[in-house]
PDB file of N, CA and C in Angstrom:
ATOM      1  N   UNK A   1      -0.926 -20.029 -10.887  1.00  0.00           N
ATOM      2  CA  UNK A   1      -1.470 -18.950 -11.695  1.00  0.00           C
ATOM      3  C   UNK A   1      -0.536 -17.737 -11.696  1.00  0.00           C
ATOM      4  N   UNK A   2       0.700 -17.685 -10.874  1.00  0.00           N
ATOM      5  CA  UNK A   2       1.662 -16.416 -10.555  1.00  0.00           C
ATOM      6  C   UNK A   2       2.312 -16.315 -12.218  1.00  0.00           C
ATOM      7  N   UNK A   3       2.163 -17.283 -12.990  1.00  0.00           N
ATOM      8  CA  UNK A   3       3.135 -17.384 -14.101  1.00  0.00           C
ATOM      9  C   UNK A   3       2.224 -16.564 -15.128  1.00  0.00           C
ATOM     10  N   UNK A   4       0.558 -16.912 -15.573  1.00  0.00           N
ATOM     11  CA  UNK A   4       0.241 -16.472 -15.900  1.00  0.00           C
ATOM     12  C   UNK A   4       0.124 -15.032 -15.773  1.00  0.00           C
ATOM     13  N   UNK A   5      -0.257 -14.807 -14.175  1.00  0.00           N
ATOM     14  CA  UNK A   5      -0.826 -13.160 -13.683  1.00  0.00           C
ATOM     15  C   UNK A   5       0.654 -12.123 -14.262  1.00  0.00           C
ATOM     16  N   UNK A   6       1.699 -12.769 -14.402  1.00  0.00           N
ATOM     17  CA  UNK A   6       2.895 -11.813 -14.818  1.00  0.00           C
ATOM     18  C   UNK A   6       2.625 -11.508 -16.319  1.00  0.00           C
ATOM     19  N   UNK A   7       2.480 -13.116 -17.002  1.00  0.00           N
ATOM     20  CA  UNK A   7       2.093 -12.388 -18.464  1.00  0.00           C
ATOM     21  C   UNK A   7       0.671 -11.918 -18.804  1.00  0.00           C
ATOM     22  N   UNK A   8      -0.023 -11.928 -18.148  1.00  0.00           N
ATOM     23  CA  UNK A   8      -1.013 -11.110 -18.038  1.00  0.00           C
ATOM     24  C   UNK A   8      -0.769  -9.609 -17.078  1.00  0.00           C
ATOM     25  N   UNK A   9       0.101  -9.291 -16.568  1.00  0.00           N
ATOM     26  CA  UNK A   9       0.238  -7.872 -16.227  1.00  0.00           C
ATOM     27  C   UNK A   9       1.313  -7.302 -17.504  1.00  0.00           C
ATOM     28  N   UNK A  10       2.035  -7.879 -17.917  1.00  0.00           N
ATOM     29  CA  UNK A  10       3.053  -7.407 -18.887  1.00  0.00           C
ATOM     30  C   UNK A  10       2.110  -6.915 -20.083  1.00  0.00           C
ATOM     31  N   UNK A  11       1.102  -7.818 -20.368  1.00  0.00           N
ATOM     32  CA  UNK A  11      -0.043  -7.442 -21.508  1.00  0.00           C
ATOM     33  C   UNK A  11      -0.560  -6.327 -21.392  1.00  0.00           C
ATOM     34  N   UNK A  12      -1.405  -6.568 -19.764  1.00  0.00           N
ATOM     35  CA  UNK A  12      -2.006  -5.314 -19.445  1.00  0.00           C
ATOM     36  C   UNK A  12      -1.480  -3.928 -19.149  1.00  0.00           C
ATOM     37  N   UNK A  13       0.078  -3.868 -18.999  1.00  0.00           N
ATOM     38  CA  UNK A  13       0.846  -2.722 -18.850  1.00  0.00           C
ATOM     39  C   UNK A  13       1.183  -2.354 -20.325  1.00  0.00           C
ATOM     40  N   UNK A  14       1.536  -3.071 -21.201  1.00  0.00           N
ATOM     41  CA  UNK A  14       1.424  -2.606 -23.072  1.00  0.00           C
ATOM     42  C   UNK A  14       0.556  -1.779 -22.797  1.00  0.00           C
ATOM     43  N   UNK A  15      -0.876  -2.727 -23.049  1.00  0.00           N
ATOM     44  CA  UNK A  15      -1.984  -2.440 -23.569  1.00  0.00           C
ATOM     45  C   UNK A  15      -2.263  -0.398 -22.962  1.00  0.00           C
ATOM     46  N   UNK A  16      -1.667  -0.422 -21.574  1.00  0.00           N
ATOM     47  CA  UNK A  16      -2.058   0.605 -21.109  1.00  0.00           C
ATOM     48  C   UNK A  16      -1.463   2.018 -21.338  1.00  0.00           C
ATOM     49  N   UNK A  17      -0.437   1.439 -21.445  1.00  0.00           N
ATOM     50  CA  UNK A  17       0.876   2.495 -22.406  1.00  0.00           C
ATOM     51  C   UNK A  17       0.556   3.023 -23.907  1.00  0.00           C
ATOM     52  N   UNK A  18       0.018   2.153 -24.447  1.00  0.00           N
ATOM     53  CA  UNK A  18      -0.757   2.261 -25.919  1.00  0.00           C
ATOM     54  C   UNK A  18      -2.164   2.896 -25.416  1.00  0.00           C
ATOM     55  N   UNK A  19      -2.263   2.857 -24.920  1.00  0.00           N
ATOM     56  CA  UNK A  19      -3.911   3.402 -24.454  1.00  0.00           C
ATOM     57  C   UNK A  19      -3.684   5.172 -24.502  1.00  0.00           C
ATOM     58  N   UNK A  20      -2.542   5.040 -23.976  1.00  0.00           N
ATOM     59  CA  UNK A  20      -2.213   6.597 -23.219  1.00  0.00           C
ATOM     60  C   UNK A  20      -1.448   7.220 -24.231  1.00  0.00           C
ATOM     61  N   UNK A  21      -0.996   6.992 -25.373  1.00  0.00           N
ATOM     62  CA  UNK A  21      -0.200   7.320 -26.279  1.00  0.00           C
ATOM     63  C   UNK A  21      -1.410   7.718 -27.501  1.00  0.00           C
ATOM     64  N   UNK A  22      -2.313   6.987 -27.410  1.00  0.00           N
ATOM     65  CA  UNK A  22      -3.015   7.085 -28.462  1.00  0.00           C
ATOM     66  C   UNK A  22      -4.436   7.859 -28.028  1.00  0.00           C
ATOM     67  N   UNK A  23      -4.519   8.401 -26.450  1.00  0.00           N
ATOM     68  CA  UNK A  23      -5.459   9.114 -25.778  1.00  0.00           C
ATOM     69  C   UNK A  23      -4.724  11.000 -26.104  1.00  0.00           C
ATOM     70  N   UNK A  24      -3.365  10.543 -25.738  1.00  0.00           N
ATOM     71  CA  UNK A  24      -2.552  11.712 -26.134  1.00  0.00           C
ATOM     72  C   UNK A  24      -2.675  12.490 -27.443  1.00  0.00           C
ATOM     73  N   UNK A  25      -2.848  11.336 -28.376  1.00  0.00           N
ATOM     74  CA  UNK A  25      -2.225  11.560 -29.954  1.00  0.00           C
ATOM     75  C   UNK A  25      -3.889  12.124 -30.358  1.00  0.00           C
ATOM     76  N   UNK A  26      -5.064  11.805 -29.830  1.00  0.00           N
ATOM     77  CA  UNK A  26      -5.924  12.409 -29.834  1.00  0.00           C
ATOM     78  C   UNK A  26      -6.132  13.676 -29.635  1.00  0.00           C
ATOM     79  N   UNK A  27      -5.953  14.113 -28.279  1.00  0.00           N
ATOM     80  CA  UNK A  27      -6.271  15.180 -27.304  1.00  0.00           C
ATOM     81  C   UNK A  27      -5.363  16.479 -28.273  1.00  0.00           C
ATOM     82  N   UNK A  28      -4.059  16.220 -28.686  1.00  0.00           N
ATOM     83  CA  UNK A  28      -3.310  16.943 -29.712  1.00  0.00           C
ATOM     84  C   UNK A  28      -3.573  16.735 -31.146  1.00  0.00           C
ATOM     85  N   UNK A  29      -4.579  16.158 -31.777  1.00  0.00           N
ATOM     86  CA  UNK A  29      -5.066  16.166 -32.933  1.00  0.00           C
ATOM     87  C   UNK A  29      -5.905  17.940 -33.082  1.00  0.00           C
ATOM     88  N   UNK A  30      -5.209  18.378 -34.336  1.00  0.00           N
ATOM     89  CA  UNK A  30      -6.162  19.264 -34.765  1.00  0.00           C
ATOM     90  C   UNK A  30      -7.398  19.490 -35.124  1.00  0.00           C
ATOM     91  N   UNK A  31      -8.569  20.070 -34.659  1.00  0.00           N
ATOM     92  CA  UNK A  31      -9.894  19.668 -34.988  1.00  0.00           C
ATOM     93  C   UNK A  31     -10.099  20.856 -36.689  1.00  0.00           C
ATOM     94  N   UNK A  32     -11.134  20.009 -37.094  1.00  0.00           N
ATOM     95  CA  UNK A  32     -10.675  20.299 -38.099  1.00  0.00           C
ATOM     96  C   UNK A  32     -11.694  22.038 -38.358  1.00  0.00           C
ATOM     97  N   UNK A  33     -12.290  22.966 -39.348  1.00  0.00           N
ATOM     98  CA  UNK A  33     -12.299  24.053 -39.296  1.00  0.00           C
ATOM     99  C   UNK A  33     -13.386  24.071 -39.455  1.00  0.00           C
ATOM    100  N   UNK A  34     -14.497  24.170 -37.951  1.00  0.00           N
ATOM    101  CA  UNK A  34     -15.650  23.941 -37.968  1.00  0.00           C
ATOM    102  C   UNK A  34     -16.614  25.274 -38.973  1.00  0.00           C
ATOM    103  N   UNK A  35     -15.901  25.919 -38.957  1.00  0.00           N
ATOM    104  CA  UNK A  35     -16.698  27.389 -39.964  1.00  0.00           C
ATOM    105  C   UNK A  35     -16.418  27.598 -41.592  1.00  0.00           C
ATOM    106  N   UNK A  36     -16.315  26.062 -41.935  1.00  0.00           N
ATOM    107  CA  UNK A  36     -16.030  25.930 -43.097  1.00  0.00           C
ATOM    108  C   UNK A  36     -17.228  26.413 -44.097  1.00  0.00           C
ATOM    109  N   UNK A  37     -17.326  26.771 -45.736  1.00  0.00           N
ATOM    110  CA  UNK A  37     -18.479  27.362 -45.800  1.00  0.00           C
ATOM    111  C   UNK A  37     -19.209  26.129 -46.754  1.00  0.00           C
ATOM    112  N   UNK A  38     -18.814  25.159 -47.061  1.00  0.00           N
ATOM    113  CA  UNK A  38     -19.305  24.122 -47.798  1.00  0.00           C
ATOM    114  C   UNK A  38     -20.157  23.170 -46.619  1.00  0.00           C
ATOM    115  N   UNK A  39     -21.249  23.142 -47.157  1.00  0.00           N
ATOM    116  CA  UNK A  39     -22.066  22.398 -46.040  1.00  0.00           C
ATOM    117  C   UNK A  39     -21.724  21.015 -46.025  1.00  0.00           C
ATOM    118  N   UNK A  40     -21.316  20.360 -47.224  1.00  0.00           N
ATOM    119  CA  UNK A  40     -20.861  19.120 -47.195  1.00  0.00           C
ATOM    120  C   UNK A  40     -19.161  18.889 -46.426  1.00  0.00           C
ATOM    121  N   UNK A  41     -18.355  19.781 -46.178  1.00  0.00           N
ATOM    122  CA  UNK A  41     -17.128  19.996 -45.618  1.00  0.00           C
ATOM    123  C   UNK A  41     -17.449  19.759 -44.107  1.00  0.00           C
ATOM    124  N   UNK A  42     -18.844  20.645 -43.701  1.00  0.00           N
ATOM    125  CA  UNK A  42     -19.282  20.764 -42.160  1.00  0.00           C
ATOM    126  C   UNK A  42     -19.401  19.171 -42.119  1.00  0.00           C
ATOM    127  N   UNK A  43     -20.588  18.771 -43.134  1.00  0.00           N
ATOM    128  CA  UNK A  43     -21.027  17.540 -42.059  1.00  0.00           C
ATOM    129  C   UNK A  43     -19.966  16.254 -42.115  1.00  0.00           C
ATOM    130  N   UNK A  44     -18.925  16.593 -43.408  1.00  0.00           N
ATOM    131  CA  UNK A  44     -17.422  15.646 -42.899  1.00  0.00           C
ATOM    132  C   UNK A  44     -16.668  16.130 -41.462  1.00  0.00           C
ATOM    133  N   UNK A  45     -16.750  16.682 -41.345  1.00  0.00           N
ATOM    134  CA  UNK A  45     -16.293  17.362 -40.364  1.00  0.00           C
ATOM    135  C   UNK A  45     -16.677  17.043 -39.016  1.00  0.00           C
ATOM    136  N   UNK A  46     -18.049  17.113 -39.034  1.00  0.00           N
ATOM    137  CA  UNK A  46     -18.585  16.795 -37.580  1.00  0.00           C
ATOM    138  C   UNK A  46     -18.687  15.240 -37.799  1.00  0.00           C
ATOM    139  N   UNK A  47     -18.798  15.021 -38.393  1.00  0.00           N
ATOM    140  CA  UNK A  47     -18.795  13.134 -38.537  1.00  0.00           C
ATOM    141  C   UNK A  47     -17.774  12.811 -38.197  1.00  0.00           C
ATOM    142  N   UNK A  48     -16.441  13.223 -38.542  1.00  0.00           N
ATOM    143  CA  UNK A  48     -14.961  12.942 -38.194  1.00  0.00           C
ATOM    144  C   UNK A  48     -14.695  12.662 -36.709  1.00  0.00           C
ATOM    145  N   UNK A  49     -15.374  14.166 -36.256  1.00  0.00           N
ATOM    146  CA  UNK A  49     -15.777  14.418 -34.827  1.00  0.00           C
ATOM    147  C   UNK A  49     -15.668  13.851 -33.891  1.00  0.00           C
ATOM    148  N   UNK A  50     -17.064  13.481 -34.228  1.00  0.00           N
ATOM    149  CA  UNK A  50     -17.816  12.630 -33.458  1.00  0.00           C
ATOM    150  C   UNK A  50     -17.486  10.683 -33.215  1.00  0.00           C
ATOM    151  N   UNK A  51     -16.420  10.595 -34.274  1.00  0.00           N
ATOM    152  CA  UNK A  51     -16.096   9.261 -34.391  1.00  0.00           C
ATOM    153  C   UNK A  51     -14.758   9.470 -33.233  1.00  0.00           C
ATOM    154  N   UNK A  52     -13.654  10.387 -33.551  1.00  0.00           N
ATOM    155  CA  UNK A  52     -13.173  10.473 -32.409  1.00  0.00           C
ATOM    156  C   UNK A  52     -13.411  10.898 -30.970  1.00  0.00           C
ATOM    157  N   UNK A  53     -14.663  11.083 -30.942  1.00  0.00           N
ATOM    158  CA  UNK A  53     -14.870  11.019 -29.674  1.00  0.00           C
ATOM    159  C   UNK A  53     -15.421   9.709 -28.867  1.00  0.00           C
ATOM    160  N   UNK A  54     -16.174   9.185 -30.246  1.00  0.00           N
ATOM    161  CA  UNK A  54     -16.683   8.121 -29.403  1.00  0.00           C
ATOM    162  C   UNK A  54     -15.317   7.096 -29.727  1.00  0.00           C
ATOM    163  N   UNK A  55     -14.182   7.128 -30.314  1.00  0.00           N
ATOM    164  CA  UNK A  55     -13.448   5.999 -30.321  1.00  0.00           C
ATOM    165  C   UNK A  55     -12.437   6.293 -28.762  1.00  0.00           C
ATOM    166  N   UNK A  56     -12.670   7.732 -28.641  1.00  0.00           N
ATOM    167  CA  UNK A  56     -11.921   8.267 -27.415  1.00  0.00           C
ATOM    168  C   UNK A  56     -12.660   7.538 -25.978  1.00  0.00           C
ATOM    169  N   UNK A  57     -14.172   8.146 -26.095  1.00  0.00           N
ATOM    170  CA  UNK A  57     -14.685   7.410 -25.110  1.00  0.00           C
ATOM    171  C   UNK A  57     -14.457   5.605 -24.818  1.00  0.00           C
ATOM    172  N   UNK A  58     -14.585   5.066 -25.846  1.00  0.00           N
ATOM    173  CA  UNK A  58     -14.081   3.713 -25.854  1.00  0.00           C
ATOM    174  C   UNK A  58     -12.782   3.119 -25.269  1.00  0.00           C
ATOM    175  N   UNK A  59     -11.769   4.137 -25.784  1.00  0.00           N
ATOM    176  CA  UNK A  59     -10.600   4.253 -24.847  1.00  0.00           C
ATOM    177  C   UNK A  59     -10.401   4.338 -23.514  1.00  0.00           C
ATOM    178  N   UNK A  60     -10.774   5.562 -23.142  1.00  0.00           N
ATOM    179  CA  UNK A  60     -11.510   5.879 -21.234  1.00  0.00           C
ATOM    180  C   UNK A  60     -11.985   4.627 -20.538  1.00  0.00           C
ATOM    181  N   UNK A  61     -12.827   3.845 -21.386  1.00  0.00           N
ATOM    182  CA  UNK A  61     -13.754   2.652 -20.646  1.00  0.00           C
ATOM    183  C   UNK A  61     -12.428   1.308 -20.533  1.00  0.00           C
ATOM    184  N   UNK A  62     -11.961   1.165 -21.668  1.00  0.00           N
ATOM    185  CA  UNK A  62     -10.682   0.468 -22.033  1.00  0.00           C
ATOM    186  C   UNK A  62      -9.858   0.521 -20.868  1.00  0.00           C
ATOM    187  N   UNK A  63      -9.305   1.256 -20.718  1.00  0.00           N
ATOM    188  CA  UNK A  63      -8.132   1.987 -19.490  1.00  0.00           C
ATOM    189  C   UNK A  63      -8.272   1.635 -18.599  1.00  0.00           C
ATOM    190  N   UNK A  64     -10.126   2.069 -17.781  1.00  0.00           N
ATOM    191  CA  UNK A  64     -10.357   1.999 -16.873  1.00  0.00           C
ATOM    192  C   UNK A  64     -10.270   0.745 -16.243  1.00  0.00           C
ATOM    193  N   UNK A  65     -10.701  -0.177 -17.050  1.00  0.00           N
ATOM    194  CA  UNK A  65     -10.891  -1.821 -16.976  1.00  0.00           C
ATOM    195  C   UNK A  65      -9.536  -2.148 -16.916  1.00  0.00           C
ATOM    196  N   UNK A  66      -8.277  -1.533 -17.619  1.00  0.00           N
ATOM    197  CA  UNK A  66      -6.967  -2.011 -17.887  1.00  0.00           C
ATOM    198  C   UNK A  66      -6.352  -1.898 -16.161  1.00  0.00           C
ATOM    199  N   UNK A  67      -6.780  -0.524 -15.482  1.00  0.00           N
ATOM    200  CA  UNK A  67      -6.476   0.163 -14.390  1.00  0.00           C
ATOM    201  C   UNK A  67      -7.019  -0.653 -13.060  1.00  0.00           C
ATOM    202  N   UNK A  68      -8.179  -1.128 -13.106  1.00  0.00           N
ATOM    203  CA  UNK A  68      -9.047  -2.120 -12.257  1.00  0.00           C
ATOM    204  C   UNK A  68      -7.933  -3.306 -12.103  1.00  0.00           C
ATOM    205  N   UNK A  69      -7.960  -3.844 -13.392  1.00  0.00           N
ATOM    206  CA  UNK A  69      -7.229  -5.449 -13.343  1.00  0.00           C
ATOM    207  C   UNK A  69      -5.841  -5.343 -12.530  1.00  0.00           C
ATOM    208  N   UNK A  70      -4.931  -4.301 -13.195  1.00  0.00           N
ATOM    209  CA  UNK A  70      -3.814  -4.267 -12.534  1.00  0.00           C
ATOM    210  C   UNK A  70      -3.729  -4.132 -11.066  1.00  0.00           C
ATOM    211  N   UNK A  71      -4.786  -3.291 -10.527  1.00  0.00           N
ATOM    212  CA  UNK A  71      -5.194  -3.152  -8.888  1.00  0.00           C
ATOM    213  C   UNK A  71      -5.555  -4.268  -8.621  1.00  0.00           C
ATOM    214  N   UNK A  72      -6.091  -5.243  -9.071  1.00  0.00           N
ATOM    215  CA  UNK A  72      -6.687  -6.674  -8.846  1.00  0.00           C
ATOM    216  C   UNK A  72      -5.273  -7.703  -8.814  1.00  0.00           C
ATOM    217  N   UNK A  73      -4.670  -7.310  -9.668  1.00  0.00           N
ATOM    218  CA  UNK A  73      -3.301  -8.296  -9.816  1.00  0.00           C
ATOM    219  C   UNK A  73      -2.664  -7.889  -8.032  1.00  0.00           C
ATOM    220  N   UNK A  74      -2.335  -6.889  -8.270  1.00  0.00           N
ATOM    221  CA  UNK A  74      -1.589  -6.216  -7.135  1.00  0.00           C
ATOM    222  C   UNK A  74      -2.463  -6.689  -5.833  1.00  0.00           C
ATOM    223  N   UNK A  75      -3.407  -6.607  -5.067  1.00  0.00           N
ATOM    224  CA  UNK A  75      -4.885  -7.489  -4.254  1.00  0.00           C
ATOM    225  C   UNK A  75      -4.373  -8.986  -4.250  1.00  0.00           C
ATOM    226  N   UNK A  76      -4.585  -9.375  -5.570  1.00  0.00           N
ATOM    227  CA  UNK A  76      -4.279 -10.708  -5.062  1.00  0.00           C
ATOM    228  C   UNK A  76      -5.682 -11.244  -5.539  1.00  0.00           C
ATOM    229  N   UNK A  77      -6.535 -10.523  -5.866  1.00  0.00           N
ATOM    230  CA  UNK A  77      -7.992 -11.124  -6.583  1.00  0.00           C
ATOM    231  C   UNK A  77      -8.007 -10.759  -8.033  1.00  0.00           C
ATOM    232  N   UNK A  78      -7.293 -11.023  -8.692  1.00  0.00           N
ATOM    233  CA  UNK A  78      -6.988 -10.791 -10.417  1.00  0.00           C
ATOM    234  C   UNK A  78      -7.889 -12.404 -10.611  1.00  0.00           C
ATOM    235  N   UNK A  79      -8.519 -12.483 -11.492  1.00  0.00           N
ATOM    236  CA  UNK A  79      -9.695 -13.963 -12.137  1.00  0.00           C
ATOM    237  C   UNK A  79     -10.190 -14.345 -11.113  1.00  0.00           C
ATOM    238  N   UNK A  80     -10.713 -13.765 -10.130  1.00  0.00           N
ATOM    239  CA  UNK A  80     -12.204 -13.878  -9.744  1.00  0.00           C
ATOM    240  C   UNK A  80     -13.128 -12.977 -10.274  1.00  0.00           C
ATOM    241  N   UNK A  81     -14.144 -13.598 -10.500  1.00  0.00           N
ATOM    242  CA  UNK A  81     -15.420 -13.137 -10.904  1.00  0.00           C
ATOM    243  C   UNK A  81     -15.906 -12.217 -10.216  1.00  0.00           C
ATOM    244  N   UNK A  82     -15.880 -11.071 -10.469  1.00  0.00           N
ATOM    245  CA  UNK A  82     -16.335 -10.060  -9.592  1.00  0.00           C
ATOM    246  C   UNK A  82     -18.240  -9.874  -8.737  1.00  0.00           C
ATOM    247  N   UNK A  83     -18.550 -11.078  -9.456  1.00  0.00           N
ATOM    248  CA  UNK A  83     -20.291 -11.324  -9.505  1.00  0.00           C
ATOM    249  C   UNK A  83     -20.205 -12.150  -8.478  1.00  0.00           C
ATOM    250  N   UNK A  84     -19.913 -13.286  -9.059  1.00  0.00           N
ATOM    251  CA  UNK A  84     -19.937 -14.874  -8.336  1.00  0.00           C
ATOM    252  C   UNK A  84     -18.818 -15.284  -7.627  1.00  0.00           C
ATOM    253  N   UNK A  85     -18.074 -14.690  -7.692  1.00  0.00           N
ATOM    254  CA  UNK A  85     -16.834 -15.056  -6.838  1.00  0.00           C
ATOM    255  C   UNK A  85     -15.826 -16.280  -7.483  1.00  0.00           C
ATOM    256  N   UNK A  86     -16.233 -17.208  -8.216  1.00  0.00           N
ATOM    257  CA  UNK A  86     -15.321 -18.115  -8.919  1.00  0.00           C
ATOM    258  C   UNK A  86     -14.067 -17.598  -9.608  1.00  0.00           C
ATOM    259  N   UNK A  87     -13.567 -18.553 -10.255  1.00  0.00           N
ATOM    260  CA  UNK A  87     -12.394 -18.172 -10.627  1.00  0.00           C
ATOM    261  C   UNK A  87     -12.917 -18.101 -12.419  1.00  0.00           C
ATOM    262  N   UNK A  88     -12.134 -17.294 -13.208  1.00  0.00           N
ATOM    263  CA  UNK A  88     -12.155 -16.793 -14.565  1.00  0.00           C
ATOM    264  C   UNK A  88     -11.276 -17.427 -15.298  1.00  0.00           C
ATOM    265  N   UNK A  89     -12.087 -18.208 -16.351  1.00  0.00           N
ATOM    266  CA  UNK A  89     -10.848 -19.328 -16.854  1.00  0.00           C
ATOM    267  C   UNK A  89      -9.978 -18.436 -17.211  1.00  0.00           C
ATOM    268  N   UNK A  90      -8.689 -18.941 -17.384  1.00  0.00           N
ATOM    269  CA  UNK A  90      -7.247 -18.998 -17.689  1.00  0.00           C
ATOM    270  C   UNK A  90      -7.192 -18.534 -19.182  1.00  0.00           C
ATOM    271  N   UNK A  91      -8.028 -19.621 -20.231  1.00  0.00           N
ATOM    272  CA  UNK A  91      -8.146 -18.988 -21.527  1.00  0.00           C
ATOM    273  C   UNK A  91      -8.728 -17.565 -21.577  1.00  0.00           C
ATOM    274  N   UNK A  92      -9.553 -17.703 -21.015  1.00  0.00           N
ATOM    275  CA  UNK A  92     -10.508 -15.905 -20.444  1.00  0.00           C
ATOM    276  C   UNK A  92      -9.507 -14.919 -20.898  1.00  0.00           C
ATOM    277  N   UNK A  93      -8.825 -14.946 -19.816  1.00  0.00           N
ATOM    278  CA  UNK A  93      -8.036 -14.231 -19.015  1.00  0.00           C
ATOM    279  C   UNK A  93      -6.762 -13.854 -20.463  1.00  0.00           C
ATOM    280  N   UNK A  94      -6.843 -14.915 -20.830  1.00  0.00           N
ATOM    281  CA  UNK A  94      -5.233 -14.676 -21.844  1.00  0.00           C
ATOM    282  C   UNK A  94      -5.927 -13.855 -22.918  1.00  0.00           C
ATOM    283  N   UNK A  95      -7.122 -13.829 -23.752  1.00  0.00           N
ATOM    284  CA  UNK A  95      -7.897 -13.465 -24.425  1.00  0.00           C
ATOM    285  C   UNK A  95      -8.188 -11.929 -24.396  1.00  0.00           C
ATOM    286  N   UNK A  96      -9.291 -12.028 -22.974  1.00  0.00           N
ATOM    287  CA  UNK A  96      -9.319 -10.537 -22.465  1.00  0.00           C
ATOM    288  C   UNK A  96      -8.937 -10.908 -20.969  1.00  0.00           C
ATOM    289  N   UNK A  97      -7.336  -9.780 -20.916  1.00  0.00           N
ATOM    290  CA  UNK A  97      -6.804  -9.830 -19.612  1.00  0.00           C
ATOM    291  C   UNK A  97      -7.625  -8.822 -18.599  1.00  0.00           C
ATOM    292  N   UNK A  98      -8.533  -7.967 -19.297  1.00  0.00           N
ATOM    293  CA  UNK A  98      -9.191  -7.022 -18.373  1.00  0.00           C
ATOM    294  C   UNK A  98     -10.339  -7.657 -17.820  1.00  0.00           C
ATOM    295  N   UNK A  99     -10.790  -8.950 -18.349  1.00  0.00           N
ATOM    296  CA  UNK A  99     -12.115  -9.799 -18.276  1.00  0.00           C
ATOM    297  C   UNK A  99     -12.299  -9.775 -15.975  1.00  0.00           C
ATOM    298  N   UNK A 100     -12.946  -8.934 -15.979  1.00  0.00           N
ATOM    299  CA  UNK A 100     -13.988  -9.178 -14.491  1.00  0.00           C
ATOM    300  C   UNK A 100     -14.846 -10.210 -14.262  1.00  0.00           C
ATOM    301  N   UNK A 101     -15.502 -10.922 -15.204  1.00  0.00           N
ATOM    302  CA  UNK A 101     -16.336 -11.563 -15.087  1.00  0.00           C
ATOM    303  C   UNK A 101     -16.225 -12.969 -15.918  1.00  0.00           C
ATOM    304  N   UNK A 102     -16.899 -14.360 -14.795  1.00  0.00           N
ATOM    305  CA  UNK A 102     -16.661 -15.056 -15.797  1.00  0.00           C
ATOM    306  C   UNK A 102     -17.509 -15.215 -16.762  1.00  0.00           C
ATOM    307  N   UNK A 103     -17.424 -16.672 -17.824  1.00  0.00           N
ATOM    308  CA  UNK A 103     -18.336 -16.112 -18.754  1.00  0.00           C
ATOM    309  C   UNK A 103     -19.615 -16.314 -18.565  1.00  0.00           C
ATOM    310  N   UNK A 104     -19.999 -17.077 -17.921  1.00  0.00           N
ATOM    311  CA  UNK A 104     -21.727 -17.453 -17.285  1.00  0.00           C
ATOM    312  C   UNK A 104     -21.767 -15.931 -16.794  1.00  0.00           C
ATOM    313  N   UNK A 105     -21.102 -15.492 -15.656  1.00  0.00           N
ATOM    314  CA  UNK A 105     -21.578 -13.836 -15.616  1.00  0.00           C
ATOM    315  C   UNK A 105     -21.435 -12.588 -16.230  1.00  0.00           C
ATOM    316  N   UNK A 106     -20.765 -12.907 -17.386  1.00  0.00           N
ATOM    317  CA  UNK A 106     -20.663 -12.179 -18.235  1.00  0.00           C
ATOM    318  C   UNK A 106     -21.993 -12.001 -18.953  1.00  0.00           C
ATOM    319  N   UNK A 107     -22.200 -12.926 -19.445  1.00  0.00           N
ATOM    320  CA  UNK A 107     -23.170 -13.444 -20.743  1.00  0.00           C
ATOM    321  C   UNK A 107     -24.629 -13.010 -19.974  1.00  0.00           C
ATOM    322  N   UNK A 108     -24.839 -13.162 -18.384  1.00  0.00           N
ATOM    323  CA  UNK A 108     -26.019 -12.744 -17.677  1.00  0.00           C
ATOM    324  C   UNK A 108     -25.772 -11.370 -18.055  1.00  0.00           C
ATOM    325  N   UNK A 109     -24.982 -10.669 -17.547  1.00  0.00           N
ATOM    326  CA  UNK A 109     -24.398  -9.139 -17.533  1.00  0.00           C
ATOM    327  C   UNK A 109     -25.183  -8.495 -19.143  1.00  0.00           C
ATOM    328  N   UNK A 110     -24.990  -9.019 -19.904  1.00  0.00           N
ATOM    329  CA  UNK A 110     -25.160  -8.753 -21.295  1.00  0.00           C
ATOM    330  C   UNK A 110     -26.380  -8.746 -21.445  1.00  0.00           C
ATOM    331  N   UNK A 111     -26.618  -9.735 -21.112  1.00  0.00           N
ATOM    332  CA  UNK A 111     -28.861  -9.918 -21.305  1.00  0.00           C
ATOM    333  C   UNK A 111     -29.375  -9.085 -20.755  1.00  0.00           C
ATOM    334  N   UNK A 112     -28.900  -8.483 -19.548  1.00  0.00           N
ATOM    335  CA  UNK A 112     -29.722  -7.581 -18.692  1.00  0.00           C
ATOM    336  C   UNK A 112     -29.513  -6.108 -19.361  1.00  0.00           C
ATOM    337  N   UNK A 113     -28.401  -5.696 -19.908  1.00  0.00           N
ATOM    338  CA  UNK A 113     -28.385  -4.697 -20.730  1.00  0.00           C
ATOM    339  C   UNK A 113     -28.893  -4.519 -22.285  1.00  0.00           C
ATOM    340  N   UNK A 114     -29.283  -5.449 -22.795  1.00  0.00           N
ATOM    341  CA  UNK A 114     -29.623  -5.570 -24.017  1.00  0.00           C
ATOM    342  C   UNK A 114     -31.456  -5.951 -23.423  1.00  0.00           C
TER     343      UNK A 114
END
């Protein structure tokens, strides 16, 4: 699995570099001129908003998971199941390299939140 866990850290080090470039390219985005006097301007405006924030927050969660795995690579427990302890298929893994869980505990994980 050492062959995979490399191209799966090379992924996950992209992925994380792009994460941070595009967390950046946010944080320096101009917001746009909330005291505009057209009410239809405001609520483009806050809609705009609010989409970058939640695409920002999505990012944060992204990262974090990107940040976990790589500590997991580095451990020596990168595709174990963080639930059950098994191992996380291989396809999993190439798919979503941040994947913690396998998919039987995944798919539990999901029901209990929904």
């Amino acid at each position: 699995m050492l062959k995979v866990t490399n191209a799966v850290k090379q992924k996950l080090l992209q992925r994380k570099r792009d994460i941070e470039e595009e967390l950046i390219a946010l944080s320096k985005q101009h917001n746009p001129d909330s005291g505009a006097a057209d009410p239809l301007d405001q609520a483009a405006s806050a809609s705009i908003e609010e989409l970058a924030i939640s695409l920002q927050k999505q990012q944060q969660k992204e990262y974090s998971r990107i940040v976990k795995a790589l500590e997991m690579i580095e451990k020596g427990s990168y595709g174990i199941c963080i639930d059950c302890g098994a191992p996380i298929e291989e396809r999993r893994l190439q798919v979503y390299p941040d994947a913690m869980r396998c998919m039987e505990c995944q798919r539990a994980s999901e029901e209990q939140i929904c």
